[in-house]
N, C-alpha and C. Protein backbone atom coordinates (compact mmCIF):
# COMPACT_ATOMS: atom_id res chain seq x y z
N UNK A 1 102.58 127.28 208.07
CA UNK A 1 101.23 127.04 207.61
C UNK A 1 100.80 125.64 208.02
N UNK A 2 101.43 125.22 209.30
CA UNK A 2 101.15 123.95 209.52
C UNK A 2 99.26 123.10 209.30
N UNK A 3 99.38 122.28 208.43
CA UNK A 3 98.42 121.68 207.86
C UNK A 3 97.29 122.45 207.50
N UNK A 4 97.52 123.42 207.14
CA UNK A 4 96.48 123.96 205.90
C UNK A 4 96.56 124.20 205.02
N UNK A 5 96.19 123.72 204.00
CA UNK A 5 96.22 123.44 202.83
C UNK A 5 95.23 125.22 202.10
N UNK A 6 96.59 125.63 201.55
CA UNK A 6 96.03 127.07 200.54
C UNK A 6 95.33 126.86 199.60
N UNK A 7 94.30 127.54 198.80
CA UNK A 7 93.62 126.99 197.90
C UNK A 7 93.72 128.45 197.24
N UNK A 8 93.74 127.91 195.56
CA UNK A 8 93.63 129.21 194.43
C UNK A 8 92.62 130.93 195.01
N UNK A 9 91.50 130.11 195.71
CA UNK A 9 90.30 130.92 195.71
C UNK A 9 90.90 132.61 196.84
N UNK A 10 92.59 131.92 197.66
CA UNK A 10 93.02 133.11 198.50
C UNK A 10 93.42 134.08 197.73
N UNK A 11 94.31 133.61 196.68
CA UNK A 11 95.12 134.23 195.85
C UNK A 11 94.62 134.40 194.35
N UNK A 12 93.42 133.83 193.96
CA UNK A 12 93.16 134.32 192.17
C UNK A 12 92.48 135.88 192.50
N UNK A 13 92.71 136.20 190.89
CA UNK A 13 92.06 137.91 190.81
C UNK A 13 90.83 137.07 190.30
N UNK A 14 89.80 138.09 191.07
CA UNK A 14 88.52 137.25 190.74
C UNK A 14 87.93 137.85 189.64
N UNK A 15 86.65 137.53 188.86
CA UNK A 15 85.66 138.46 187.95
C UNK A 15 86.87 138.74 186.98
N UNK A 16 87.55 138.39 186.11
CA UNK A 16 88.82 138.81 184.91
C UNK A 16 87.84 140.28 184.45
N UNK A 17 88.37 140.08 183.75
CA UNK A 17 88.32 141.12 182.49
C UNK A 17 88.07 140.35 181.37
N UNK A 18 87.58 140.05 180.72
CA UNK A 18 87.50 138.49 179.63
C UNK A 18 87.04 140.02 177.81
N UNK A 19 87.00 138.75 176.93
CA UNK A 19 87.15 138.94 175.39
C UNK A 19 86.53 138.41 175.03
N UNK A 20 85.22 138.57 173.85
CA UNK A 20 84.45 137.94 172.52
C UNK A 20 85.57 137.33 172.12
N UNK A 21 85.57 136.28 171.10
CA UNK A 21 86.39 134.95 170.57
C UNK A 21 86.41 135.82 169.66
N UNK A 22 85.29 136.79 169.04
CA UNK A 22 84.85 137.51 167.52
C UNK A 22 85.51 138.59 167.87
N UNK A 23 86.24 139.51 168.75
CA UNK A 23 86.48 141.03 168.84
C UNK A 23 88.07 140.48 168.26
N UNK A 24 88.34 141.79 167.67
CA UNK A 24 89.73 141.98 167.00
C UNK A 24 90.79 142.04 168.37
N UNK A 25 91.82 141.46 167.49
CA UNK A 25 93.28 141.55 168.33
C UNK A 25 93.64 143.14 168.73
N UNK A 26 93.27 144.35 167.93
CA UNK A 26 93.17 145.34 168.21
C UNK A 26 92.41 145.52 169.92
N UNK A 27 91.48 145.35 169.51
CA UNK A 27 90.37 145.72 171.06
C UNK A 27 91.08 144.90 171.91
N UNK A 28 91.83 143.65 171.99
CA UNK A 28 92.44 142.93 173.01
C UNK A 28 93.64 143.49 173.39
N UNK A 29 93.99 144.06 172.69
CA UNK A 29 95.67 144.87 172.91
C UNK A 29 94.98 146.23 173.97
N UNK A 30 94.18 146.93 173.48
CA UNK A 30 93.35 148.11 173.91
C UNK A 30 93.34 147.54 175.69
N UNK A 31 92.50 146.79 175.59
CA UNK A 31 92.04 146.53 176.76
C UNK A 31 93.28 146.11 177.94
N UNK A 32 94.39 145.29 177.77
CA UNK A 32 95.46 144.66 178.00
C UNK A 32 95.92 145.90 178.66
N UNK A 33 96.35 146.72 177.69
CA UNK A 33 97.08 148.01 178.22
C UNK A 33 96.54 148.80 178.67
N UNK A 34 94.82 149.00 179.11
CA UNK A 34 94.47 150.01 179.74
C UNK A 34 94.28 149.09 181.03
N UNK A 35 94.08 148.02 181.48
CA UNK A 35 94.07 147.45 182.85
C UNK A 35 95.00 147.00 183.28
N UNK A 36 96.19 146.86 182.73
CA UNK A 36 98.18 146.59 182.73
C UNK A 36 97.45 144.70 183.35
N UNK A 37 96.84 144.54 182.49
CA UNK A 37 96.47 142.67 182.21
C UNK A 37 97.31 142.23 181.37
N UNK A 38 97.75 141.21 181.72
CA UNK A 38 98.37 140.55 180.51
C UNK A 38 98.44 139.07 180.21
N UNK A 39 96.89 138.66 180.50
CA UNK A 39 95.73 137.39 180.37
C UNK A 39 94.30 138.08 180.17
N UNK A 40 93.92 137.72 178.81
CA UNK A 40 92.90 137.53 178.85
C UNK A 40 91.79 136.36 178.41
N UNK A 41 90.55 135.65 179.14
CA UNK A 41 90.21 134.90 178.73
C UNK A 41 89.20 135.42 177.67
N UNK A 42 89.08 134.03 176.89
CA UNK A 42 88.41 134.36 176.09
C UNK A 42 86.70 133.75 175.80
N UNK A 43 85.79 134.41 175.55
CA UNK A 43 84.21 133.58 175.36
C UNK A 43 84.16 133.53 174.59
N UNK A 44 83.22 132.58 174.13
CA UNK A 44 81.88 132.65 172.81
C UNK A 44 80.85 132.27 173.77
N UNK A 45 80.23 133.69 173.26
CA UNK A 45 78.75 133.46 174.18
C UNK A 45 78.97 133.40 175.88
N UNK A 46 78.41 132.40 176.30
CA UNK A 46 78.64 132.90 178.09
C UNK A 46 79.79 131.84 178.61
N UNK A 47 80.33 131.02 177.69
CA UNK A 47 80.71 130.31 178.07
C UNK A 47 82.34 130.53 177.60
N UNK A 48 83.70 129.66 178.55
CA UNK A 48 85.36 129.91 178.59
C UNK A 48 85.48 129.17 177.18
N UNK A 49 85.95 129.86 176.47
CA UNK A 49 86.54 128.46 175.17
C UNK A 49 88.08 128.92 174.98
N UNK A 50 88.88 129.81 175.71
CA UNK A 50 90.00 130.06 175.33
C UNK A 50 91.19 131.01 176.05
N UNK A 51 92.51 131.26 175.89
CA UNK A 51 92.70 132.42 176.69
C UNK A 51 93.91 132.83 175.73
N UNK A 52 94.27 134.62 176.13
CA UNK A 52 95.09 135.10 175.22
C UNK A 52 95.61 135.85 175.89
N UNK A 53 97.04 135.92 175.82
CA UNK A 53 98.16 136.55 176.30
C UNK A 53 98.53 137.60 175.62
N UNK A 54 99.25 138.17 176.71
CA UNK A 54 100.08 139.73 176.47
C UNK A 54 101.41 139.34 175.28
N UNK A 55 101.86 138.05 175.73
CA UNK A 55 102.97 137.51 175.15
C UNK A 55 102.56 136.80 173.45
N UNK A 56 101.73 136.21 173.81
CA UNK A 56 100.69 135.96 171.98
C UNK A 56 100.89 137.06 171.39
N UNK A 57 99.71 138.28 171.83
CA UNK A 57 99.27 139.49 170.85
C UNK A 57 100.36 140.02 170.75
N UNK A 58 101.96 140.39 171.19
CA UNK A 58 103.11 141.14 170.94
C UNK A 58 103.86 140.11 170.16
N UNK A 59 104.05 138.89 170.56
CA UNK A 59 104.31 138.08 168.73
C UNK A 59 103.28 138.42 167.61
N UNK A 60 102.22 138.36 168.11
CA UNK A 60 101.34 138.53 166.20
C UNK A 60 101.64 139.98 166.00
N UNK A 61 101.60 140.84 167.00
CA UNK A 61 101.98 142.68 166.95
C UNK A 61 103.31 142.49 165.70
N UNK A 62 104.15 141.79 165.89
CA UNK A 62 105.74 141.91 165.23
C UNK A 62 105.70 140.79 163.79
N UNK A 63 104.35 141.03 163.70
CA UNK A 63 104.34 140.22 162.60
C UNK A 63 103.60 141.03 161.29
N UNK A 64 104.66 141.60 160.45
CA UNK A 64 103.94 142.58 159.16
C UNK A 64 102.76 142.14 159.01
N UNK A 65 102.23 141.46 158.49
CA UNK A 65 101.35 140.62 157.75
C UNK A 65 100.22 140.36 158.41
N UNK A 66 100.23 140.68 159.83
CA UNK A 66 99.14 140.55 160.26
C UNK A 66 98.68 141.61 161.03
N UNK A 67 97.42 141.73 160.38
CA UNK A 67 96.66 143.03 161.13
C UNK A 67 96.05 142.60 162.34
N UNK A 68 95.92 143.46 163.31
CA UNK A 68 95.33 143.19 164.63
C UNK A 68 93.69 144.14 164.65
N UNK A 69 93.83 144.59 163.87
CA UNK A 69 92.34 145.36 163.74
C UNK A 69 91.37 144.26 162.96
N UNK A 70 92.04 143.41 162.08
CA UNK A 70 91.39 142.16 161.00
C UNK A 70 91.53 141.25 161.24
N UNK A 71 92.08 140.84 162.76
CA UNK A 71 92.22 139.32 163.25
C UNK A 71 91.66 139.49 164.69
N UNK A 72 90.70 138.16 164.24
CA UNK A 72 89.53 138.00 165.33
C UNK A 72 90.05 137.19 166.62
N UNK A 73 90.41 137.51 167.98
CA UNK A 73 91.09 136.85 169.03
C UNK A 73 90.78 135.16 168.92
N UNK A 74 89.97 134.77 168.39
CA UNK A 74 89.77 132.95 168.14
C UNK A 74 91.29 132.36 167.40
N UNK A 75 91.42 133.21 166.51
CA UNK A 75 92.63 132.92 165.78
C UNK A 75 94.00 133.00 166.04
N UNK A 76 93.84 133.62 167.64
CA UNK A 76 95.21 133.58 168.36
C UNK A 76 95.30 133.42 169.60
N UNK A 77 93.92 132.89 170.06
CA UNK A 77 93.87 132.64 171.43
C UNK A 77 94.36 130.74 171.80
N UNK A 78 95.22 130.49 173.03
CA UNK A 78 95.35 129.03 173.09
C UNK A 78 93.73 128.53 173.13
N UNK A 79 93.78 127.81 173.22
CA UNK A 79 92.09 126.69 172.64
C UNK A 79 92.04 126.07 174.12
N UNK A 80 93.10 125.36 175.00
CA UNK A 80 92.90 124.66 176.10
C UNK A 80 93.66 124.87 177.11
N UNK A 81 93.46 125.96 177.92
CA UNK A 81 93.70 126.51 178.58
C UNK A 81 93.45 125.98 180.21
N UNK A 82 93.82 126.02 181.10
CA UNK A 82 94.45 125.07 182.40
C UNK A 82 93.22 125.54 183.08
N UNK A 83 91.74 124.79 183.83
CA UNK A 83 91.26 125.42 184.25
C UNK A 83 91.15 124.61 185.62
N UNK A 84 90.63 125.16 186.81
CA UNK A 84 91.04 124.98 188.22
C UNK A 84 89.40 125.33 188.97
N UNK A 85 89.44 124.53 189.84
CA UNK A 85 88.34 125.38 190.77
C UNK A 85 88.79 126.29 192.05
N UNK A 86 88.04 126.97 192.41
CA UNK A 86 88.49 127.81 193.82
C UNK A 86 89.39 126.80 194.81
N UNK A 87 88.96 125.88 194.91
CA UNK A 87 89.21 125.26 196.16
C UNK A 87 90.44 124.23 195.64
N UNK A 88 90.69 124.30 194.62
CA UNK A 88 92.10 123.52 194.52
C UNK A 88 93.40 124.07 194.99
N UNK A 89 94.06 122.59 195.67
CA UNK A 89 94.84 123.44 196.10
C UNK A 89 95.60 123.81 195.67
N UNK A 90 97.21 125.03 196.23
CA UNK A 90 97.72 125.73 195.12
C UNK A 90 98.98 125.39 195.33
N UNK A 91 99.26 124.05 195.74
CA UNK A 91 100.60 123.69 195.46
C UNK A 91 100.62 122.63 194.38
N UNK A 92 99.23 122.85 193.86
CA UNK A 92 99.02 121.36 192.76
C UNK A 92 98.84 122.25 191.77
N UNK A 93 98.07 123.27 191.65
CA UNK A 93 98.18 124.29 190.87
C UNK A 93 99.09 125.00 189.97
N UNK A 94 100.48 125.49 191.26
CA UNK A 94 101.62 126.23 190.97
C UNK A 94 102.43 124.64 190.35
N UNK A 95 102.43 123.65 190.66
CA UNK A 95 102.98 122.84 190.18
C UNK A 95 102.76 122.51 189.18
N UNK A 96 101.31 122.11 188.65
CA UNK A 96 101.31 122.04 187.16
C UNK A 96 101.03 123.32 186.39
N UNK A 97 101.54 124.60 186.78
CA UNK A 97 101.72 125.45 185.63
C UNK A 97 102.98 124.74 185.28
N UNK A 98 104.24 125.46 186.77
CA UNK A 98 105.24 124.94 186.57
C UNK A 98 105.86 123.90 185.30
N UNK A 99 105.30 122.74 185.55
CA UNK A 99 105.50 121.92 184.26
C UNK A 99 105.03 121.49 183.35
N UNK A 100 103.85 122.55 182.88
CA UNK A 100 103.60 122.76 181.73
C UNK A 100 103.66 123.87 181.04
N UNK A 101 104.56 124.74 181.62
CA UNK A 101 104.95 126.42 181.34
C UNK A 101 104.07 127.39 181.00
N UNK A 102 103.25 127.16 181.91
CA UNK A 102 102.17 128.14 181.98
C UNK A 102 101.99 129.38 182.79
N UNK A 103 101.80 130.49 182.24
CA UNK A 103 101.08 131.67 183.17
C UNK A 103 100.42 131.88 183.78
N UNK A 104 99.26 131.15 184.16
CA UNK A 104 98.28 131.31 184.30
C UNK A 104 96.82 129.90 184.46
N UNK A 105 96.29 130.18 185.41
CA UNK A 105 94.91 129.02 185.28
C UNK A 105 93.97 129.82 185.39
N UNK A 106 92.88 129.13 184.76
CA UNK A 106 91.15 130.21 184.65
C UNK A 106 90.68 129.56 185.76
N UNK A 107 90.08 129.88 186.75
CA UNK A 107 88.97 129.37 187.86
C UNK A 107 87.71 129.55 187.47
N UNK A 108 87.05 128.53 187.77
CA UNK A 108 85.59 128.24 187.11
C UNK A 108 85.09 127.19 188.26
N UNK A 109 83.64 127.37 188.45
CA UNK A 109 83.04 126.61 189.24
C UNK A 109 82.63 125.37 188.48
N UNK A 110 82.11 124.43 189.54
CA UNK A 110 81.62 123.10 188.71
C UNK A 110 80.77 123.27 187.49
N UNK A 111 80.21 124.10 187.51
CA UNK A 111 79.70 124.27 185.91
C UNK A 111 79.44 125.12 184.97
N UNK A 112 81.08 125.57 185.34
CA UNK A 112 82.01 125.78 184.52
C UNK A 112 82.15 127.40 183.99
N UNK A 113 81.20 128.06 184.86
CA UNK A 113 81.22 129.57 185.08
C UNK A 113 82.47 130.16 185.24
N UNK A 114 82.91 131.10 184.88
CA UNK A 114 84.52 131.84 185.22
C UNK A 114 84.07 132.65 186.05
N UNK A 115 84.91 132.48 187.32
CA UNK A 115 84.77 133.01 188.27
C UNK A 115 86.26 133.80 188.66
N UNK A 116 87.36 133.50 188.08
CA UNK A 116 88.70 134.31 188.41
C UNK A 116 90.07 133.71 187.95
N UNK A 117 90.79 134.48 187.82
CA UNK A 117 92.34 133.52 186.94
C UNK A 117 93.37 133.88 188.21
N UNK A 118 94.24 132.86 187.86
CA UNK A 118 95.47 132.43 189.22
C UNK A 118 96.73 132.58 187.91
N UNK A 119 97.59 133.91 188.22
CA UNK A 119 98.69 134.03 187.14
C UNK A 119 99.84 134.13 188.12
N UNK A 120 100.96 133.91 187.50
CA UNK A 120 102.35 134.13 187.80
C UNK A 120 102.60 134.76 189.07
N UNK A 121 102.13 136.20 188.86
CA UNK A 121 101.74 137.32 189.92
C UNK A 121 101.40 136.95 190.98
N UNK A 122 99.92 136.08 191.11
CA UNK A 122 99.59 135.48 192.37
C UNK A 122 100.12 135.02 192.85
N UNK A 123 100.87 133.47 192.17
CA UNK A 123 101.44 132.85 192.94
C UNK A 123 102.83 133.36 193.40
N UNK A 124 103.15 134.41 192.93
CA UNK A 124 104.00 134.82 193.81
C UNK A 124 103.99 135.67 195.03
N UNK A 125 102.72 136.48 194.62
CA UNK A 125 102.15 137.07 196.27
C UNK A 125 101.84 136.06 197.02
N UNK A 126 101.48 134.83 196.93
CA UNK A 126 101.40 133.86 197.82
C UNK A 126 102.45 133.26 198.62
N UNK A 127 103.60 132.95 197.47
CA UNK A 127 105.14 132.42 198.06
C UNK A 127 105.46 133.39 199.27
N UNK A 128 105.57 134.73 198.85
CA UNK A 128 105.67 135.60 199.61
C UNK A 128 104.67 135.88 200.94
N UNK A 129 103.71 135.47 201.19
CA UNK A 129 102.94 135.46 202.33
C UNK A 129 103.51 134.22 203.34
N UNK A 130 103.79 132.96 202.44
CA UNK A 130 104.31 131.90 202.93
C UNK A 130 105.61 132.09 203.81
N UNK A 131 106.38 132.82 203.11
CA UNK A 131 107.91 133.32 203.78
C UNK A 131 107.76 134.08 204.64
N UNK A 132 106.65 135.34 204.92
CA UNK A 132 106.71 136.09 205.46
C UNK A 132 105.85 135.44 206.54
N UNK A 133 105.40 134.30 206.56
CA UNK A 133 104.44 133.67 207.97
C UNK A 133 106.01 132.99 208.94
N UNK A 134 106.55 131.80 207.42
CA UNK A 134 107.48 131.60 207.89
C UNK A 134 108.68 132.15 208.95
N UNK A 135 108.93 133.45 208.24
CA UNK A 135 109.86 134.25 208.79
C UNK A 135 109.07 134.78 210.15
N UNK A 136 108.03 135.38 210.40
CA UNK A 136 107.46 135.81 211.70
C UNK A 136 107.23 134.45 212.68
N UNK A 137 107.27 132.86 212.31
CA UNK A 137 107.26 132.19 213.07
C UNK A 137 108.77 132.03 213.99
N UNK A 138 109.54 131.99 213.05
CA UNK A 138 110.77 131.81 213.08
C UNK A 138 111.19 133.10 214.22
N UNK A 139 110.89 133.88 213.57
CA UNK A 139 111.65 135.30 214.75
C UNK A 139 110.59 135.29 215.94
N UNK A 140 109.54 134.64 216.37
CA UNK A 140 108.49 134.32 217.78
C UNK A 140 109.69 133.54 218.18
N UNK A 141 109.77 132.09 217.48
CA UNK A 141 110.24 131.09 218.19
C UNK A 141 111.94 131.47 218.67
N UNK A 142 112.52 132.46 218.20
CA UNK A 142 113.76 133.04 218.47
C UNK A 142 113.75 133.56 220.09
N UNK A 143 112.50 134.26 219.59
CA UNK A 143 112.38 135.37 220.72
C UNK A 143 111.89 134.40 222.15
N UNK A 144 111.34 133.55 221.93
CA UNK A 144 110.86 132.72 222.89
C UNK A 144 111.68 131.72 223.43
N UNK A 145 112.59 131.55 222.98
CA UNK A 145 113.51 131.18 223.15
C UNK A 145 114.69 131.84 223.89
N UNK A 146 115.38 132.53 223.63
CA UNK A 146 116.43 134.05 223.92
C UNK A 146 115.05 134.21 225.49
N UNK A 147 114.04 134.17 225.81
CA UNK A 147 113.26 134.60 226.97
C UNK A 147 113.18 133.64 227.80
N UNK A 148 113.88 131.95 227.77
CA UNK A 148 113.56 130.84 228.52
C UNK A 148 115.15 130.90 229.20
């Protein structure tokens, strides 16, 4: 990939699937498992205030005491959630999930529209494009070689 710099905008799923802050943990579980998502962000109104995991709602799921039909996703969604623009790049990206143990970044334009999330998944279809450029450079320069 000599000197080009990858940016989120190759690899995020664009347009999410997003959640009311007000809809029940029920409807977020619903939705999760009918699009096999397992991020969703969250609104109030038109705007990102949050995001909620597959891994959240199956801890509060294993928790007696709490109903998911009577708990409103605000109450279990993280509050500050990693957000990125298209054009950042994605070795700064994958790096600070990396060390801040994150799943996931929301992409949003400069003001501040959600435009697509960059999860785990991606960045690993990406690693994998990387290896697989790698590896086809590597077996040219073999072959071009083995032909001199």
């Amino acid at each position: 990939m000599n000197g080009i710099t990858l940016t989120v905008s190759k690899y995020m799923t664009p347009m999410p699937y997003t959640i009311a802050n007000d809809d029940s943990l029920s409807k977020a579980s619903v939705l999760m498992k009918e699009y096999k998502i397992h991020h969703l962000p969250v609104r109030a109104g038109m705007k990102t205030v949050g995001l909620l995991s597959m891994q959240d709602l199956n801890l509060l799921a294993s928790i007696s005491s709490v109903d998911l039909c009577a708990t409103q996703v605000e109450a279990a969604m993280a509050r500050n959630p990693y957000f990125v623009t298209a054009d950042t790049a994605l070795d700064l990206v994958t790096s600070h999930m990396v060390e801040h143990h994150l799943s996931s970044a929301l992409v949003i334009q400069e003001d501040g529209n959600l435009i697509g999330i960059f999860t785990e998944s991606d960045a690993l279809r990406a690693l994998a494009d990387v290896l697989q450029t790698r590896g086809r450079k590597a077996a040219d320069q073999e072959t071009f070689l083995s032909m001199s």
